[in-house]
Protein backbone atom coordinates (compact mmCIF):
# COMPACT_ATOMS: atom_id res chain seq x y z
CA UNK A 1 76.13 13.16 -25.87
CA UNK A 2 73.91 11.13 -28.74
CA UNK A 3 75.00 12.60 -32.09
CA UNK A 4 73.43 11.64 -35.64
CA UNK A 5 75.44 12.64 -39.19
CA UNK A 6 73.65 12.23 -42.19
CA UNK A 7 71.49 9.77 -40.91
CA UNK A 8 68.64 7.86 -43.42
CA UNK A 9 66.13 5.13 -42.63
CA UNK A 10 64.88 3.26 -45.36
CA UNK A 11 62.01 0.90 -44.96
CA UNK A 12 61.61 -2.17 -47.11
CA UNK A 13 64.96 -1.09 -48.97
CA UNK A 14 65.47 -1.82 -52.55
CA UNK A 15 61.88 -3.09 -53.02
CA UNK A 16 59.14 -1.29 -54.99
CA UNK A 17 57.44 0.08 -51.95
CA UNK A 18 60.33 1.70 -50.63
CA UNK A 19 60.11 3.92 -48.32
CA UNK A 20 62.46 6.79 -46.85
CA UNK A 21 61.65 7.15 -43.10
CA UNK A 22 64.10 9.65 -42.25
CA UNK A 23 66.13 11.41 -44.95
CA UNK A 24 69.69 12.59 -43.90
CA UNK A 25 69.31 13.35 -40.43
CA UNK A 26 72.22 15.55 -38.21
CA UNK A 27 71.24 16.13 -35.38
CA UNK A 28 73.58 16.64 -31.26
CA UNK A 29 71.45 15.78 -28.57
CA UNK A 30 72.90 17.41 -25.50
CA UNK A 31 73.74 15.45 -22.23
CA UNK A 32 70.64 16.88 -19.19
CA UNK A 33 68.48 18.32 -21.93
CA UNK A 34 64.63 17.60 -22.65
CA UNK A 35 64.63 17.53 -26.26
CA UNK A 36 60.98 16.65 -27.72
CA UNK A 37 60.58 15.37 -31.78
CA UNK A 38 57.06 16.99 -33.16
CA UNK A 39 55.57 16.76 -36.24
CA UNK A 40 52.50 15.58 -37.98
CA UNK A 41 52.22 11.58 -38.37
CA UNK A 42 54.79 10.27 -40.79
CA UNK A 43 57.06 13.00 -40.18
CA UNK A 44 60.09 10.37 -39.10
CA UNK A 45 59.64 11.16 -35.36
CA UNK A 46 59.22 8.14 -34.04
CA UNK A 47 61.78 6.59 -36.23
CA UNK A 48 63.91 9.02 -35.21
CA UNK A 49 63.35 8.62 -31.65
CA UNK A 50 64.15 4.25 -31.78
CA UNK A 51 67.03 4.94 -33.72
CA UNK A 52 68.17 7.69 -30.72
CA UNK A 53 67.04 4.76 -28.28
CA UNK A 54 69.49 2.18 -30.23
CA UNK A 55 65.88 -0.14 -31.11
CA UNK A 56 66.43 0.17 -34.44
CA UNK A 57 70.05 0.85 -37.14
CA UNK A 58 70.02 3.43 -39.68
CA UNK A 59 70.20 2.40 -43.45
CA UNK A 60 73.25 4.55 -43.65
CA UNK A 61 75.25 7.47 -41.39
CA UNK A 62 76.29 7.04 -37.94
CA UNK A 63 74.92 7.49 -34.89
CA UNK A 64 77.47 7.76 -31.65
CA UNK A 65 76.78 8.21 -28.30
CA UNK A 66 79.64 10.28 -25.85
CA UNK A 67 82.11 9.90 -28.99
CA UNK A 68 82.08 5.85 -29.42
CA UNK A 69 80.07 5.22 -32.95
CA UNK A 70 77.14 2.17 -31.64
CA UNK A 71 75.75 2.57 -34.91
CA UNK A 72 77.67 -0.23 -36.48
CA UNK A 73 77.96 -2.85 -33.25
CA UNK A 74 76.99 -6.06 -33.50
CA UNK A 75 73.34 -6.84 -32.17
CA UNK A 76 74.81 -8.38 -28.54
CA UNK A 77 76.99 -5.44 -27.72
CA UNK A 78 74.37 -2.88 -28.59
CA UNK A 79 71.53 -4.78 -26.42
CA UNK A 80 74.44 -3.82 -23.66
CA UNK A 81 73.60 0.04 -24.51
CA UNK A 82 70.95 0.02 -24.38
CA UNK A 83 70.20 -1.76 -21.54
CA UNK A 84 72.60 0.48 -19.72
CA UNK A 85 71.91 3.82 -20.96
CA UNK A 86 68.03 4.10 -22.24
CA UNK A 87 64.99 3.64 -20.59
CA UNK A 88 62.16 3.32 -22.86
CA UNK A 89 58.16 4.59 -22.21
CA UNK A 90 56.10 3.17 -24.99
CA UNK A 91 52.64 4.80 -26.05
CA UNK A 92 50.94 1.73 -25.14
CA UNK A 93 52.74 1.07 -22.12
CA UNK A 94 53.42 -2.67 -23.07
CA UNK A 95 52.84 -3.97 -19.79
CA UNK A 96 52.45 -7.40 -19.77
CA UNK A 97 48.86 -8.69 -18.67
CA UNK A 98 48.69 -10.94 -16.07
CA UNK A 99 51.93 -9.76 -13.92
CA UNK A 100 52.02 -7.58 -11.11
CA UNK A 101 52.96 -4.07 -11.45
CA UNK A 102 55.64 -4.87 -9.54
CA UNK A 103 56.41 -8.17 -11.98
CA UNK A 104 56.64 -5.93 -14.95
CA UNK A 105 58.71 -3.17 -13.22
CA UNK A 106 61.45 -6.19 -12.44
CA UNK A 107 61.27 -7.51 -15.80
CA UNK A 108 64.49 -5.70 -17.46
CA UNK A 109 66.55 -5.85 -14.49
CA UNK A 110 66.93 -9.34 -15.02
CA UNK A 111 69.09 -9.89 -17.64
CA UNK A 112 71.84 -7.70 -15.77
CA UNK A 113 72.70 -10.50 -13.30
CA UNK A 114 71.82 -8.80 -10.13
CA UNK A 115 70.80 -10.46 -7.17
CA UNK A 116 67.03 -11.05 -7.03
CA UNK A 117 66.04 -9.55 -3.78
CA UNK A 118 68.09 -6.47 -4.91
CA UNK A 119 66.01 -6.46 -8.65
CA UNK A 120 63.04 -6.48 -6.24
CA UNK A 121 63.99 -4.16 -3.24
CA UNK A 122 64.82 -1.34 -6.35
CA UNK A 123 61.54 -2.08 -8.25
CA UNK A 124 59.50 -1.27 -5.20
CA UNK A 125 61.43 1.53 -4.29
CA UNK A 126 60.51 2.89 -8.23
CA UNK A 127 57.02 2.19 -7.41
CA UNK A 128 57.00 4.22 -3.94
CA UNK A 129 58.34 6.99 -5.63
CA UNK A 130 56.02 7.35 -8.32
CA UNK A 131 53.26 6.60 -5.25
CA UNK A 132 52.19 3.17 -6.29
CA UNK A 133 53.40 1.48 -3.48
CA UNK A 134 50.24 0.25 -2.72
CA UNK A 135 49.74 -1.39 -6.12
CA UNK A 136 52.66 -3.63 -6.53
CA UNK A 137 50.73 -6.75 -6.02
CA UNK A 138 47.82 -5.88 -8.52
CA UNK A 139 47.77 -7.04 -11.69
CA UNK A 140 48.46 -4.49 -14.33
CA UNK A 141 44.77 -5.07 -16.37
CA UNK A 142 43.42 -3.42 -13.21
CA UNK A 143 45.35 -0.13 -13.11
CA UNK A 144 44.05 2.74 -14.31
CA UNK A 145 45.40 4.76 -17.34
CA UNK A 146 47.61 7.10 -15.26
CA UNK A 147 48.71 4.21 -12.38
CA UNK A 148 49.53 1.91 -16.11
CA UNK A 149 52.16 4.78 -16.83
CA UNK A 150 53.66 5.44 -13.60
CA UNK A 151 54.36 1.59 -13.85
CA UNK A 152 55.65 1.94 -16.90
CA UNK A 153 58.28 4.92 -16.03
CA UNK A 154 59.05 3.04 -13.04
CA UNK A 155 60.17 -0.07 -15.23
CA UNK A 156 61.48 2.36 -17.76
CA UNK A 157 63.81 3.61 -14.49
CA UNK A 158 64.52 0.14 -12.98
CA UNK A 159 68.27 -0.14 -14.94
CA UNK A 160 68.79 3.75 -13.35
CA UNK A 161 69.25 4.73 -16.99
CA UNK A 162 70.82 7.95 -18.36
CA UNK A 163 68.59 8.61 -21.01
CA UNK A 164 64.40 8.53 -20.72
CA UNK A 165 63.42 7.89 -24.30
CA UNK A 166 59.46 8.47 -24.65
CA UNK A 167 57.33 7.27 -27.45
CA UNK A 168 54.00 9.85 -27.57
CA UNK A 169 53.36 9.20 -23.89
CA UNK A 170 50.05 11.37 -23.29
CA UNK A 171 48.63 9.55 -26.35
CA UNK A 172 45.91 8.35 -24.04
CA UNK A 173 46.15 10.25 -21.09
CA UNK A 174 43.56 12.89 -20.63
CA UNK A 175 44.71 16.44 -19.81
CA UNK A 176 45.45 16.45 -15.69
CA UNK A 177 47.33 13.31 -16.35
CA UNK A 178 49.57 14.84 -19.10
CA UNK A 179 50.35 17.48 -16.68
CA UNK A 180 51.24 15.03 -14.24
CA UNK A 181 53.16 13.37 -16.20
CA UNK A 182 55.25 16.28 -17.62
CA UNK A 183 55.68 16.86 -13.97
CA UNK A 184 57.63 13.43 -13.46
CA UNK A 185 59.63 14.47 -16.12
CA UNK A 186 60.53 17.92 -14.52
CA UNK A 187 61.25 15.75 -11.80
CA UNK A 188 63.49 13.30 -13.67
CA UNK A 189 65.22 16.12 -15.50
CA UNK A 190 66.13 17.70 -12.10
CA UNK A 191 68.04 14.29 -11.21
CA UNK A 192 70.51 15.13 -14.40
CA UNK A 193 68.55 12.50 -16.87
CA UNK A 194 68.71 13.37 -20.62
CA UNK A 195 64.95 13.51 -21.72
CA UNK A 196 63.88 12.56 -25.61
CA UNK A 197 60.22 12.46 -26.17
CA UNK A 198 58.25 12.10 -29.38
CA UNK A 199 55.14 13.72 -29.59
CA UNK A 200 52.48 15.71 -31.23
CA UNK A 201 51.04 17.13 -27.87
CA UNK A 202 51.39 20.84 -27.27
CA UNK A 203 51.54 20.03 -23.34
CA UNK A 204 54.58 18.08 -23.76
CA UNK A 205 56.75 20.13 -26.65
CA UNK A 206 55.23 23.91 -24.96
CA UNK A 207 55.75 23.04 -21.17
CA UNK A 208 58.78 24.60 -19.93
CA UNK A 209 60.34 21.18 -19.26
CA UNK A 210 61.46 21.12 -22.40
CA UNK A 211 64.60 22.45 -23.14
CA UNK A 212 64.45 22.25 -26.79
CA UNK A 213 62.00 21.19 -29.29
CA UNK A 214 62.99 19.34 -32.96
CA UNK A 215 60.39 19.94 -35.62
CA UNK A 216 59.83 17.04 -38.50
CA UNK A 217 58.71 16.82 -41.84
CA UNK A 218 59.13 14.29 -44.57
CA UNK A 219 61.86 12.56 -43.02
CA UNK A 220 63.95 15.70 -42.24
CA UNK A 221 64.75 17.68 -39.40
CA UNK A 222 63.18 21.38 -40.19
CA UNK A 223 63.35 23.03 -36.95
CA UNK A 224 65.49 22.82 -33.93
CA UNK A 225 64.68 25.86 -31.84
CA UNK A 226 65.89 25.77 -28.21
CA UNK A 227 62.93 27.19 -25.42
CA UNK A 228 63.27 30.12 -23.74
């Protein structure tokens, strides 16, 4: 479904302080899979995980998702793919302070044009789901740490995306809330989503969610081991 060839990521290119991010990257990421990105902290991971998510372009090689290269796209068209196929969980949730959870849940279904009270109806519907019904009307600065991230995988769900893309999301969770979050996941995988998470967190990349696990190192893919 997503395939990289020969990918490379340069930071600050052609400058002193250059720096390779991710150095020729190939990589197939497989359409219903849970594919997690580990390695230790300035492995590439998370660089490879935007440029999977279409938030950032590779320095050179091409990235194409079900056979049509986006890699090369102008700016408006890919903001079209990736509103339509990725939803994104950030590790600090980036919900915006002083909206409603149910405000920042409706937030990217706006630029898609649909009727209001539908943007609305869908968002709440999200919410119920994750059980956080009952919350729509708070503000998000009074959540707690696990209601903050069922917020934020309902708004990552509002554009019914085909992809979950998720940037070390049990950073700050402690360990029954990882759990229930890999559980959402399980859940979300069972609907036929493709799953890629970045993390360093042995509960997400060793729970049998996962279908297969890509190791990093110095920019470089060095392990890409399907689970059992």
């Amino acid at each position: 479904m997503i395939e990289l060839r020969d990918v490379t990521k340069l930071y600050n290119a052609g400058q002193p302080n250059e720096f390779p991010a991710l150095r020729g990257v190939t990589l197939a990421l497989e359409r219903r899979m849970a594919t997690a990105f580990t390695g230790p902290s300035g492995s590439g991971k998370t660089t490879l995980l935007s440029l999977v998510g279409c938030m950032a372009r590779p320095t050179s090689g091409r990235i194409s998702i079900d056979g049509d290269v986006i890699s090369s796209l102008p700016e408006r068209f890919l903001t079209v793919v990736r509103r339509r196929t990725f939803g994104f969980i950030f590790q600090q949730f980036n919900l915006i302070r002083g909206l409603t959870a149910l405000e920042n849940v409706m937030l990217p279904a706006y630029p898609t044009g649909a009727p209001l009270r539908r943007i609305r109806e869908e968002a709440l519907q999200r919410l119920e789901r994750l059980g956080l019904r009952p919350k729509a009307s708070v503000k998000v600065q009074w959540l707690s740490g696990g209601e903050a991230q069922r917020v934020a995988i309902a708004r990552a769900l509002i554009n019914n995306p085909s992809v979950v893309v998720a940037d070390e999301p049990t950073a700050h969770l402690d360990t029954a809330l990882s759990r229930d979050f890999m559980e959402i996941m399980r859940a979300l995988r069972g609907e036929g989503r493709t799953l890629v998470i970045a993390s360093h967190d042995p509960l997400v990349y060793e729970s049998d969610v996962i279908d297969r696990v890509v190791g990093m190192r110095d920019g470089r893919v060095v392990d890409g081991r399907e689970m059992q």
